[in-house]
N, C-alpha and C. Protein backbone atom coordinates (compact mmCIF):
# COMPACT_ATOMS: atom_id res chain seq x y z
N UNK A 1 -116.29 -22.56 -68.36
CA UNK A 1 -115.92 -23.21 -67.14
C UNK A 1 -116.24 -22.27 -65.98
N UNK A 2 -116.40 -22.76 -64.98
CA UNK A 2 -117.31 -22.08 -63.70
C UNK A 2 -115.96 -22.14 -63.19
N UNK A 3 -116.06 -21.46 -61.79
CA UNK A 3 -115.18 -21.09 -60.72
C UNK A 3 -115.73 -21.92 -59.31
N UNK A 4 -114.59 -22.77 -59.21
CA UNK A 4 -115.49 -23.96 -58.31
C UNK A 4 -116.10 -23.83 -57.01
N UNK A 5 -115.17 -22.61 -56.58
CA UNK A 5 -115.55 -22.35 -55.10
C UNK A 5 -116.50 -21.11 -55.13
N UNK A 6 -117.55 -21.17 -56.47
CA UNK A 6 -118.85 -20.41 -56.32
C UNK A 6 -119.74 -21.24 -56.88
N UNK A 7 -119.67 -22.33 -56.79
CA UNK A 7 -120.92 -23.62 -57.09
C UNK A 7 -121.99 -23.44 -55.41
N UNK A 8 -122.57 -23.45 -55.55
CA UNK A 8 -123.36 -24.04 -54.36
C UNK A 8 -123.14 -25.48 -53.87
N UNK A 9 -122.58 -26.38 -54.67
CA UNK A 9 -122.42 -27.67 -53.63
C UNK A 9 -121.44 -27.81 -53.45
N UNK A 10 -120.09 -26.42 -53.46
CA UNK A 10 -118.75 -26.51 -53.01
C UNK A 10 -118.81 -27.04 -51.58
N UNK A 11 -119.58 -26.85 -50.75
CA UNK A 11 -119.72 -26.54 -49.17
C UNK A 11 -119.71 -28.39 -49.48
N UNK A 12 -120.51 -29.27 -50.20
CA UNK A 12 -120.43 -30.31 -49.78
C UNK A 12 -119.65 -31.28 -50.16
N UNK A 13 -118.94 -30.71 -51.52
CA UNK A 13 -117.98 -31.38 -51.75
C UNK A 13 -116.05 -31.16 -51.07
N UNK A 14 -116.30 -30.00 -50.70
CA UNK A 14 -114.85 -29.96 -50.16
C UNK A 14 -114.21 -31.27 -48.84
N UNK A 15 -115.23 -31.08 -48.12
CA UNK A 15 -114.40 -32.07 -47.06
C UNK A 15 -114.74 -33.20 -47.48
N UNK A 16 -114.59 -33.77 -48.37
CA UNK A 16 -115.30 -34.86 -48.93
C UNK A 16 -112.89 -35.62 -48.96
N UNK A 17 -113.15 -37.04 -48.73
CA UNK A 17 -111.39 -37.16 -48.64
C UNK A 17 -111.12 -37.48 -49.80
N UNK A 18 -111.65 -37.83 -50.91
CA UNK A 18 -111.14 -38.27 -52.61
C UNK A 18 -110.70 -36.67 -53.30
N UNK A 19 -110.93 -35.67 -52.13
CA UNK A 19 -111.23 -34.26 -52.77
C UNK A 19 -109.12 -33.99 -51.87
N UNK A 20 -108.31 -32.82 -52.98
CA UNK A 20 -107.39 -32.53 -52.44
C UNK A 20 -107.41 -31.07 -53.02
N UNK A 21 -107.29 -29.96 -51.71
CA UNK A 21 -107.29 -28.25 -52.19
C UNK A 21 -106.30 -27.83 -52.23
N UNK A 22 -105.96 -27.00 -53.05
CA UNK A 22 -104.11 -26.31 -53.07
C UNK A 22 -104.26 -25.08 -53.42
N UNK A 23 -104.08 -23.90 -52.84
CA UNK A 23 -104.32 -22.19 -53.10
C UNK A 23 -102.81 -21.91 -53.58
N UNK A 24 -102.76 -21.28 -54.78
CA UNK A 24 -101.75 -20.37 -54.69
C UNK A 24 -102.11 -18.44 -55.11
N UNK A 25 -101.15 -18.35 -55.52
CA UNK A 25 -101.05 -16.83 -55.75
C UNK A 25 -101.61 -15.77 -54.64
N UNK A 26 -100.81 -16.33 -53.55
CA UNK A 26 -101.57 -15.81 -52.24
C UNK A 26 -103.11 -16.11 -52.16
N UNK A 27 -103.26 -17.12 -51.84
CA UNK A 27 -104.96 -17.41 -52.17
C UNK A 27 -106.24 -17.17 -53.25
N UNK A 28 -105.60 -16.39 -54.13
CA UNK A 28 -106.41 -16.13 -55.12
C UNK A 28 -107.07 -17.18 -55.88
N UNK A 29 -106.61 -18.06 -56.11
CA UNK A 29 -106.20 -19.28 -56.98
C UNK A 29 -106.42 -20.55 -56.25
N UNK A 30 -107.62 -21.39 -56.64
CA UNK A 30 -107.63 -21.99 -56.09
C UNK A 30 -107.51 -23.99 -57.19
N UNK A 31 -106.95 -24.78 -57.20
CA UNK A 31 -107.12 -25.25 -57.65
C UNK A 31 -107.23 -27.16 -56.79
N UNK A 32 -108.06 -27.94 -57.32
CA UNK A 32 -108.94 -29.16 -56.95
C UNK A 32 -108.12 -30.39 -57.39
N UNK A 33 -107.93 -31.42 -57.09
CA UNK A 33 -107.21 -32.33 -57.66
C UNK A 33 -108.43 -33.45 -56.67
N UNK A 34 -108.57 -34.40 -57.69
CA UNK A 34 -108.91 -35.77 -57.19
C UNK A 34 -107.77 -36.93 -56.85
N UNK A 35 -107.43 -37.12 -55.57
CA UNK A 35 -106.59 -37.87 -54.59
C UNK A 35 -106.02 -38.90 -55.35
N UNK A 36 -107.15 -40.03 -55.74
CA UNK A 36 -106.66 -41.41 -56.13
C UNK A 36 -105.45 -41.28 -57.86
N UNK A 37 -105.73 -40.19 -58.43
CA UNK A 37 -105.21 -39.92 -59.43
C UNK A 37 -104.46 -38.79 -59.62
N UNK A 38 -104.61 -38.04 -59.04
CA UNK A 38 -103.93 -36.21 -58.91
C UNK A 38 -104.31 -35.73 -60.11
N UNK A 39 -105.89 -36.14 -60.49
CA UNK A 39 -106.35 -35.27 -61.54
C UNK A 39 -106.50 -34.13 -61.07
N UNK A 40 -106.42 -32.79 -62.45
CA UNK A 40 -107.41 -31.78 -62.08
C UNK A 40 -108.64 -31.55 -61.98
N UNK A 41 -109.55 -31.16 -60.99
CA UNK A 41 -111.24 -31.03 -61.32
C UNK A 41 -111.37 -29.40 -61.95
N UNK A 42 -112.09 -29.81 -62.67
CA UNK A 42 -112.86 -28.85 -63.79
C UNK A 42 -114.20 -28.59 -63.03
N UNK A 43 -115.09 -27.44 -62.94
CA UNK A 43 -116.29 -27.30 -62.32
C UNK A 43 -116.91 -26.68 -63.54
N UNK A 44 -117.80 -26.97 -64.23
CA UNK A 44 -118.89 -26.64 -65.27
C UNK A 44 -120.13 -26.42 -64.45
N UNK A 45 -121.02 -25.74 -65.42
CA UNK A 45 -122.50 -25.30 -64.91
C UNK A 45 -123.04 -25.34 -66.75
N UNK A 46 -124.59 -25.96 -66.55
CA UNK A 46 -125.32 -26.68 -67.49
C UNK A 46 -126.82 -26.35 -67.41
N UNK A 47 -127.42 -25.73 -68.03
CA UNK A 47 -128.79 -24.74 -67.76
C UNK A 47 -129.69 -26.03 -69.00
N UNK A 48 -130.56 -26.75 -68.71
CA UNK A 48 -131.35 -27.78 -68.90
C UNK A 48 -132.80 -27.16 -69.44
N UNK A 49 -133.57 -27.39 -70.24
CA UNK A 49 -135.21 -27.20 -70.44
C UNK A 49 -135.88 -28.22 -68.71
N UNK A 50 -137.26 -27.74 -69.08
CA UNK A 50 -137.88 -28.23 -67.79
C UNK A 50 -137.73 -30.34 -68.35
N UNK A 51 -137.96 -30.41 -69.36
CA UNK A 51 -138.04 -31.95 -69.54
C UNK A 51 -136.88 -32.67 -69.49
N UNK A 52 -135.61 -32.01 -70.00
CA UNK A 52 -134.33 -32.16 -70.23
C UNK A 52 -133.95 -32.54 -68.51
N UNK A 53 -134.42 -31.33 -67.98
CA UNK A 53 -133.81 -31.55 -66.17
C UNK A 53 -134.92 -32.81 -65.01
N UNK A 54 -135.83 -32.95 -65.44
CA UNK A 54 -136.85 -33.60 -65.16
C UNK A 54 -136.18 -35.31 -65.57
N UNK A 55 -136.09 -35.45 -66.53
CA UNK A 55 -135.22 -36.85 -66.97
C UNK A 55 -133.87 -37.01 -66.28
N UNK A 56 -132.94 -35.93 -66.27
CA UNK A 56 -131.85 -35.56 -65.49
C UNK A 56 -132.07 -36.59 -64.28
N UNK A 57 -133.03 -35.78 -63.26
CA UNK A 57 -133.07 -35.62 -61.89
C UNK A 57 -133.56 -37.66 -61.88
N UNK A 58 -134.26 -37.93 -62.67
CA UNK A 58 -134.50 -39.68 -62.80
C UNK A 58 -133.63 -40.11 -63.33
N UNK A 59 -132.43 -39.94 -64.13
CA UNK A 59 -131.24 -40.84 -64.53
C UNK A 59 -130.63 -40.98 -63.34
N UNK A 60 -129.95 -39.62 -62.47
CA UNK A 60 -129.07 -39.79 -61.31
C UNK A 60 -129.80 -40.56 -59.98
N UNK A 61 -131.36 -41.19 -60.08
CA UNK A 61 -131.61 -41.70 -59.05
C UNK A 61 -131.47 -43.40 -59.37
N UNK A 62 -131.24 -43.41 -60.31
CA UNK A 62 -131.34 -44.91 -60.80
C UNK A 62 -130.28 -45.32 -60.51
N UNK A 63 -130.63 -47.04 -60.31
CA UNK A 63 -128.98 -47.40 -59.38
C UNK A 63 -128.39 -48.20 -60.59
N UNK A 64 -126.86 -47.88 -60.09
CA UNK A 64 -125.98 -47.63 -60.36
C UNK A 64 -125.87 -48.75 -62.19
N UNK A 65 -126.19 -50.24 -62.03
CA UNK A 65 -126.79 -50.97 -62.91
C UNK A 65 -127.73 -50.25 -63.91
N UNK A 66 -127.91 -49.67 -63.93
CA UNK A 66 -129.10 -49.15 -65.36
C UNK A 66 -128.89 -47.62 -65.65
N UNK A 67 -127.69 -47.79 -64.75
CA UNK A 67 -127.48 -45.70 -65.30
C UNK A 67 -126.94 -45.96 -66.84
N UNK A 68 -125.46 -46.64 -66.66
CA UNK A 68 -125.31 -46.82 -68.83
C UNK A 68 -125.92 -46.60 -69.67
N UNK A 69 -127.24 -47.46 -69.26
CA UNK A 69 -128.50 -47.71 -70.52
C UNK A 69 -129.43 -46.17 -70.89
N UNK A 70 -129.39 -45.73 -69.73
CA UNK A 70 -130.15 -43.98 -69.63
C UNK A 70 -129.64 -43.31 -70.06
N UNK A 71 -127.92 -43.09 -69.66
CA UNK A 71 -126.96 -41.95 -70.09
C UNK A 71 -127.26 -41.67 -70.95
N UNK A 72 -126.70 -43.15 -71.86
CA UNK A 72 -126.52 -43.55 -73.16
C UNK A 72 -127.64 -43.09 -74.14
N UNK A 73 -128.89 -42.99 -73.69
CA UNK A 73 -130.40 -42.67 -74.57
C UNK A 73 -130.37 -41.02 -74.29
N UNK A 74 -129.45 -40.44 -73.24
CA UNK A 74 -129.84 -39.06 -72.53
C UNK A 74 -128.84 -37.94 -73.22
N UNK A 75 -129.35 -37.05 -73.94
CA UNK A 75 -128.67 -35.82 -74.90
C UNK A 75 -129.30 -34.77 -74.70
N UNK A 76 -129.23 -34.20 -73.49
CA UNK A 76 -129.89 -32.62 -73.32
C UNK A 76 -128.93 -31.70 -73.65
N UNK A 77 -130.15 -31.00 -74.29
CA UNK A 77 -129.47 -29.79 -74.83
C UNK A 77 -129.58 -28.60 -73.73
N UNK A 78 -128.57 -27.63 -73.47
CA UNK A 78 -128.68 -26.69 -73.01
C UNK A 78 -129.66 -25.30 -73.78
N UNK A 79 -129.56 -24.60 -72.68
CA UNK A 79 -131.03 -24.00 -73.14
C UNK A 79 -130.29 -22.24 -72.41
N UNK A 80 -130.40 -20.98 -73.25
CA UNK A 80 -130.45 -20.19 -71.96
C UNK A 80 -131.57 -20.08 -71.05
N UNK A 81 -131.15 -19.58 -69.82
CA UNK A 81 -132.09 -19.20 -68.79
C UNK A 81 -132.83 -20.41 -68.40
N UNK A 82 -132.52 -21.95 -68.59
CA UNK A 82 -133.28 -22.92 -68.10
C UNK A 82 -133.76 -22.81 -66.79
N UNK A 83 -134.76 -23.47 -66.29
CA UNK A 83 -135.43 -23.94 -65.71
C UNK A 83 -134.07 -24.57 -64.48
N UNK A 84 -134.00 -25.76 -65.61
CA UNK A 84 -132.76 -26.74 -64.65
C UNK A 84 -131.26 -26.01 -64.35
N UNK A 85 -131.08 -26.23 -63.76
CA UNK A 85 -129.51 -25.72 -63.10
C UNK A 85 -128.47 -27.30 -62.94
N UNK A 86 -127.43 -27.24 -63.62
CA UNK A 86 -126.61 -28.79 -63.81
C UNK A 86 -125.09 -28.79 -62.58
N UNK A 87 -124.80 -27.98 -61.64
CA UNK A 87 -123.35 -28.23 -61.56
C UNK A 87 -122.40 -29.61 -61.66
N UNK A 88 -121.31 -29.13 -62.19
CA UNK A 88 -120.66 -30.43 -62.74
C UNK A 88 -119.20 -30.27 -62.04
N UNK A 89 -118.63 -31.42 -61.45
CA UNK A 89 -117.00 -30.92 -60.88
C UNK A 89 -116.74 -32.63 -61.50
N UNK A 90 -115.16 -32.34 -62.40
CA UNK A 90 -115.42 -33.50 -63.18
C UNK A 90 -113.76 -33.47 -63.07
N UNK A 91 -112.91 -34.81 -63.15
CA UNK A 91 -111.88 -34.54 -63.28
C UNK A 91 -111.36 -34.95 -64.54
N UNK A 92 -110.24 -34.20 -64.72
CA UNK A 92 -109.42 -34.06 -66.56
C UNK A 92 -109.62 -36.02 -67.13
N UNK A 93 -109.05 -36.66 -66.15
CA UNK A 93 -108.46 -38.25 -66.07
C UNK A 93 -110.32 -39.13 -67.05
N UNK A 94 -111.42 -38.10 -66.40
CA UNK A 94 -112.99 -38.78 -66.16
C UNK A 94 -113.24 -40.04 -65.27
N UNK A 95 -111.93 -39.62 -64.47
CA UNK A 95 -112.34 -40.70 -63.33
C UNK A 95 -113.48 -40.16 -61.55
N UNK A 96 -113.43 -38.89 -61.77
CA UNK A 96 -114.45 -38.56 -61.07
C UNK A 96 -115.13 -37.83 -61.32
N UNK A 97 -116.61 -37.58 -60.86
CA UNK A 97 -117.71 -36.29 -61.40
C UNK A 97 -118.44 -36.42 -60.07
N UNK A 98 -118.45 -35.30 -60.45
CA UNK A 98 -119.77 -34.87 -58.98
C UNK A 98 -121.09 -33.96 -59.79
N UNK A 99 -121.78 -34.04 -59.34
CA UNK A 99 -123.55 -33.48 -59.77
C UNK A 99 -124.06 -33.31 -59.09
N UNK A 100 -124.72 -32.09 -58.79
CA UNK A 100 -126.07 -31.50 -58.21
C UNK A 100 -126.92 -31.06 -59.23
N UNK A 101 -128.01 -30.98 -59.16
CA UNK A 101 -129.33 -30.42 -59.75
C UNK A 101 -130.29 -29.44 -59.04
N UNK A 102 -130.00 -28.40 -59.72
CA UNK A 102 -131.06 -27.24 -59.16
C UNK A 102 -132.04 -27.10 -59.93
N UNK A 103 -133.74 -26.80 -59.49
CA UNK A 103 -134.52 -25.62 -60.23
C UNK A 103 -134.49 -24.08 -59.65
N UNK A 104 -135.13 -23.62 -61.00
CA UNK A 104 -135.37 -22.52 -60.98
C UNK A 104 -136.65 -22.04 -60.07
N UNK A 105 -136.93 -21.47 -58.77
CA UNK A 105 -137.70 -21.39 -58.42
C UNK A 105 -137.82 -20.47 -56.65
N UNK A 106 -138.75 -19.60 -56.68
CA UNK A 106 -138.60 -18.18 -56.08
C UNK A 106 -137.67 -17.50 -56.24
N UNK A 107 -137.55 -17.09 -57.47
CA UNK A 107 -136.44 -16.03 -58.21
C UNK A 107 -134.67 -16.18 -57.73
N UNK A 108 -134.42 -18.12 -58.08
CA UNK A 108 -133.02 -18.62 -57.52
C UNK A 108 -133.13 -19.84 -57.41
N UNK A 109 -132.43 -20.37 -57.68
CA UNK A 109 -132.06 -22.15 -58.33
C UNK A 109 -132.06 -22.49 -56.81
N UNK A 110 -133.17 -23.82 -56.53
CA UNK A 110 -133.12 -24.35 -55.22
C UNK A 110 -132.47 -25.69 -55.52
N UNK A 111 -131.85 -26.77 -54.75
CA UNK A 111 -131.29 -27.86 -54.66
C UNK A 111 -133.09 -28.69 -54.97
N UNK A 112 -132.45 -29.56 -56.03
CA UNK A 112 -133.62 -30.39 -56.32
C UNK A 112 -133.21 -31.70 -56.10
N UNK A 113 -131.90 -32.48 -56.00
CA UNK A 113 -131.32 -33.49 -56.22
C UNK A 113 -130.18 -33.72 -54.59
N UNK A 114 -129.84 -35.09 -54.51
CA UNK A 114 -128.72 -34.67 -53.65
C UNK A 114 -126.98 -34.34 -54.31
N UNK A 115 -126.06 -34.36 -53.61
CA UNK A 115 -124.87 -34.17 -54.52
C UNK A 115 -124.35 -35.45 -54.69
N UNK A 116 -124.23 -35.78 -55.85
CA UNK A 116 -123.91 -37.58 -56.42
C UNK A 116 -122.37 -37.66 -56.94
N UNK A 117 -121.97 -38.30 -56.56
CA UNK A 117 -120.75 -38.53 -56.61
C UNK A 117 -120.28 -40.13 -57.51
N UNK A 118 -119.13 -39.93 -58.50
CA UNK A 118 -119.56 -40.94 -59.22
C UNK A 118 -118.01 -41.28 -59.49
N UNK A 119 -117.21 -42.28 -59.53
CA UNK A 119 -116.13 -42.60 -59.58
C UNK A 119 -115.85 -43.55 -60.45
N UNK A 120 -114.83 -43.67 -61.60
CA UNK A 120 -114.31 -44.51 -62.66
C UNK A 120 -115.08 -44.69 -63.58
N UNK A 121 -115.20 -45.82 -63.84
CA UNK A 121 -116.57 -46.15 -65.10
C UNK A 121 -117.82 -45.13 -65.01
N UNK A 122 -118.20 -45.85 -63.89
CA UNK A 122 -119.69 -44.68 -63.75
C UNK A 122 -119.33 -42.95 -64.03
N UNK A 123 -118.41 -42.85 -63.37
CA UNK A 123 -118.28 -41.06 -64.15
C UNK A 123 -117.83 -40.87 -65.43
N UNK A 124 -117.65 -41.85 -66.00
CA UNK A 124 -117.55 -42.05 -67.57
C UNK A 124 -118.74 -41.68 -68.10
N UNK A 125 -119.45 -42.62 -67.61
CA UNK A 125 -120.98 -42.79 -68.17
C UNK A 125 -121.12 -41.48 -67.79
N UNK A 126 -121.52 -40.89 -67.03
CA UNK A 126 -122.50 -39.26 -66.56
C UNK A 126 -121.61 -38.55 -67.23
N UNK A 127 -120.65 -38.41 -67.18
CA UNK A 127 -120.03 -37.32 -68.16
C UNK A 127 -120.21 -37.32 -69.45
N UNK A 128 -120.61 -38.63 -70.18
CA UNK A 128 -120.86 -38.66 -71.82
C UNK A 128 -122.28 -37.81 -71.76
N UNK A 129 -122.87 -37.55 -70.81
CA UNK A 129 -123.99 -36.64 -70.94
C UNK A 129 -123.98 -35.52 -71.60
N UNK A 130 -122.70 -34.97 -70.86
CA UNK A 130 -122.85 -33.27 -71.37
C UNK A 130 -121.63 -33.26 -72.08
């Protein structure tokens, strides 16, 4: 499990309003809850082959109707040192997930994807991914 507030698409998911932040231990500690449920979010990171992240980056553009059918066919395996870069902020409940997609490229994972945001069913589906 990753540390959420060192993802790179922390910056875009925080002010986001389904998103709720709570610090304790004098700020050390930071922990995420999704609003509609007072789940906890979990933040994972997922290192992809070049084909694995390449299919990736075309499941999350497909609308919303034909993502099931993709998920469902889609079983990437992690890889060290991939190519693809996966961040994942997912809550305990699987009623929300968030995704970005990075490559690997000028020695540091650039944003390849936008940050997708996926709520109830549908974050069901993207989460049976990984």
């Amino acid at each position: 499990m990753a540390n959420i507030k060192n993802l790179q698409m922390w910056d875009d998911i925080c002010p986001d309003a389904r998103i709720s932040i709570q610090k304790s231990l004098f700020g050390l500690r930071t922990t995420i809850y999704y609003r509609p449920t007072n789940s906890v979010i979990d933040a994972y990171t997922a290192e992809l082959s070049p084909a694995d992240g390449e299919r990736l980056k075309h499941i999350l553009e497909l609308p919303v109707e034909e993502l099931a059918k993709a998920a469902h066919e889609f079983h990437p395996k992690q890889v060290v040192n991939g190519n693809y870069l996966a961040e994942i902020c997912a809550s305990r409940d699987e009623m929300f997930l968030a995704i970005r997609l990075y490559q690997f490229t000028r020695m540091s994972y650039e944003p390849v994807s936008d940050t997708y945001i996926f709520e109830g069913n549908d974050a069901r589906i993207v989460k049976q991914i990984f």
